[in-house]
Protein backbone atom coordinates (compact mmCIF):
# COMPACT_ATOMS: atom_id res chain seq x y z
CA UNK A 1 0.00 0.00 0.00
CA UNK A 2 1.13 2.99 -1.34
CA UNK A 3 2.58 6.20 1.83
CA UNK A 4 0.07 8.37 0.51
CA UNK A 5 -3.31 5.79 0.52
CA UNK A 6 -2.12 4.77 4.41
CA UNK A 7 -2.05 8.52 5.37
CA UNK A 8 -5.83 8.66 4.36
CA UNK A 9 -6.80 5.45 6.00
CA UNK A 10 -5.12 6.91 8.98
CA UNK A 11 -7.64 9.99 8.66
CA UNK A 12 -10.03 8.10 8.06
CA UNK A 13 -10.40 5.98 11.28
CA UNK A 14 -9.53 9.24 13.51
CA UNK A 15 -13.15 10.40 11.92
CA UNK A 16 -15.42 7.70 12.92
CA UNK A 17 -18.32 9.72 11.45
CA UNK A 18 -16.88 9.48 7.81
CA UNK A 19 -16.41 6.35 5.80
CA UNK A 20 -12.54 5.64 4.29
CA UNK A 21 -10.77 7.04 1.64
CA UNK A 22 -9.76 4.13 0.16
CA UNK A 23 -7.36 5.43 -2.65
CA UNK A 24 -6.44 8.44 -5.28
CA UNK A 25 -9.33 8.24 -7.15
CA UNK A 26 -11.85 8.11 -4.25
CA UNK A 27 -10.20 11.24 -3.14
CA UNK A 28 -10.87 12.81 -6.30
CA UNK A 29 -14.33 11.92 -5.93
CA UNK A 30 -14.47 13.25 -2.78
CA UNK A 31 -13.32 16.36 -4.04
CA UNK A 32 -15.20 16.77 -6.59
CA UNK A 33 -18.07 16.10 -4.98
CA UNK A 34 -17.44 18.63 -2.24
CA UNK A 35 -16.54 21.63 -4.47
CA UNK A 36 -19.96 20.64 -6.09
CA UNK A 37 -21.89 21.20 -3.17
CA UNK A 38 -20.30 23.71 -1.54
CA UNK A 39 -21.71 27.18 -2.25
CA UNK A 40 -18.14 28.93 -1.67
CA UNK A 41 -14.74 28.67 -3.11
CA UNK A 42 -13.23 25.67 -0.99
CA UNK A 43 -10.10 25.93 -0.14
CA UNK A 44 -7.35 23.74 0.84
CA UNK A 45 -8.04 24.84 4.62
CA UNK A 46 -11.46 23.46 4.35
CA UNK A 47 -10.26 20.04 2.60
CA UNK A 48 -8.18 19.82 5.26
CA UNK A 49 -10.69 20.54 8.29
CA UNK A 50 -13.05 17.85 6.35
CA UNK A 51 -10.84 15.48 5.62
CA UNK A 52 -7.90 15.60 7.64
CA UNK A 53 -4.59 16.62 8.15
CA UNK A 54 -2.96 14.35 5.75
CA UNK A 55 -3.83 16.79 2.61
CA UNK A 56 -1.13 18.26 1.20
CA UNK A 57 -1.01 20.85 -2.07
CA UNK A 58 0.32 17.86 -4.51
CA UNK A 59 -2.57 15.18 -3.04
CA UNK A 60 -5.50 18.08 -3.74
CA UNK A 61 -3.78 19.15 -7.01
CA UNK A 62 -3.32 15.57 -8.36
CA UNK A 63 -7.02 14.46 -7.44
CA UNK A 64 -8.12 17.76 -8.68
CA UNK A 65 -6.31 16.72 -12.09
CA UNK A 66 -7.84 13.09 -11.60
CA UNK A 67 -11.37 14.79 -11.50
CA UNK A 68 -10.78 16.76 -14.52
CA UNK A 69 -9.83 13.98 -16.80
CA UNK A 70 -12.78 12.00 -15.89
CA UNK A 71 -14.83 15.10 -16.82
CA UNK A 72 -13.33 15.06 -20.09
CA UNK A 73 -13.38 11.84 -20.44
CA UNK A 74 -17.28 12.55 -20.57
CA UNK A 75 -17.36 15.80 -22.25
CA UNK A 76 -18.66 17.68 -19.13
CA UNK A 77 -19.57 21.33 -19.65
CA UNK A 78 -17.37 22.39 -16.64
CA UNK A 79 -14.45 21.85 -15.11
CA UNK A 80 -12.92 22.39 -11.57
CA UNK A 81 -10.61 25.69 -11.40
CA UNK A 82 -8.29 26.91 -9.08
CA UNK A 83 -9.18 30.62 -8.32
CA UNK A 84 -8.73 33.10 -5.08
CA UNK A 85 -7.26 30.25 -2.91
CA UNK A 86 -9.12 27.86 -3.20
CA UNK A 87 -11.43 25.73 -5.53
CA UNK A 88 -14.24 26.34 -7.60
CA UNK A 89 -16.68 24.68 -10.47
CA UNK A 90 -16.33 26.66 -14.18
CA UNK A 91 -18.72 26.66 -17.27
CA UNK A 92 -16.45 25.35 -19.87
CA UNK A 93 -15.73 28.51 -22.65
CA UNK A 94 -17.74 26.22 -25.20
CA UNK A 95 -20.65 26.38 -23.53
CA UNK A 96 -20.48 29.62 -21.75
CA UNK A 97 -22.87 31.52 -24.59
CA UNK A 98 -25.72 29.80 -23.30
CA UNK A 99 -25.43 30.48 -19.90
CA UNK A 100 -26.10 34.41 -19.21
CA UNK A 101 -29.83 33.91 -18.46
CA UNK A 102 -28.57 32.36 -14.96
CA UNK A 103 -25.28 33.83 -14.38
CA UNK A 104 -27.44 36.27 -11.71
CA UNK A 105 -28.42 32.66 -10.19
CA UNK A 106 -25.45 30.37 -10.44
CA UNK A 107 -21.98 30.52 -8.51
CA UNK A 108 -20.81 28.39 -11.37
CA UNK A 109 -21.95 30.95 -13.66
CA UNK A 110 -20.90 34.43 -13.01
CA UNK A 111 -19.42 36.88 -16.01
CA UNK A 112 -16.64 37.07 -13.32
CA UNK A 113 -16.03 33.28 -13.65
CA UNK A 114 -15.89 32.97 -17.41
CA UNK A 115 -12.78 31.09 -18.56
CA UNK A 116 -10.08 32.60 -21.08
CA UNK A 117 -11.14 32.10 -24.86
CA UNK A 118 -8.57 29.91 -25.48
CA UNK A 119 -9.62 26.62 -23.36
């Protein structure tokens, strides 16, 4: 077993209430999944705080890079970004033009939020 997978079974079982991480991918699940529902930019602070100590910059930034692939694997219209500290979903620029009608509505939507022309 890989340094990195023990560290998060060792977070794991010091939070009884949560179930295990059991490896890279299901962390970038977990990730995903929280920067979906979180109505804020989540940073690594909060990763941390939910899942434990054992988060480093390189295990957030590789399961963030896991997450993306598997959204392009599917052709998702969004993407996970990096932006004021912390993490954030993005309309993809593709389909950005149809989006304006909600941007008022959406924290994945905003003007503010709209990725550079060339991605």
């Amino acid at each position: 077993m890989s340094e990195d997978v023990q560290n998060m079974d060792e977070a794991a079982e010091e939070s009884a209430e949560l179930p295990k991480v059991e490896s890279r991918e299901d962390l970038a699940r977990i990730i995903q999944a929280l920067v979906f529902a979180s109505p804020d930019i989540v940073t690594l602070k909060k990763l941390r705080e939910i899942l434990g100590d054992f988060l480093d910059v390189r295990s957030v930034s590789d399961a963030l890079i896991a997450a993306n692939d598997s959204l392009n694997k599917i052709n998702a219209p969004f993407e996970i970004v990096e932006q004021a500290g912390g993490y954030r979903f993005r309309t993809r620029a593709k389909y950005y033009p149809w989006v304006p009608p909600f941007a008022g509505r959406s924290r994945n939507a905003c003007r503010d939020c709209l990725p550079a022309a060339h991605h």
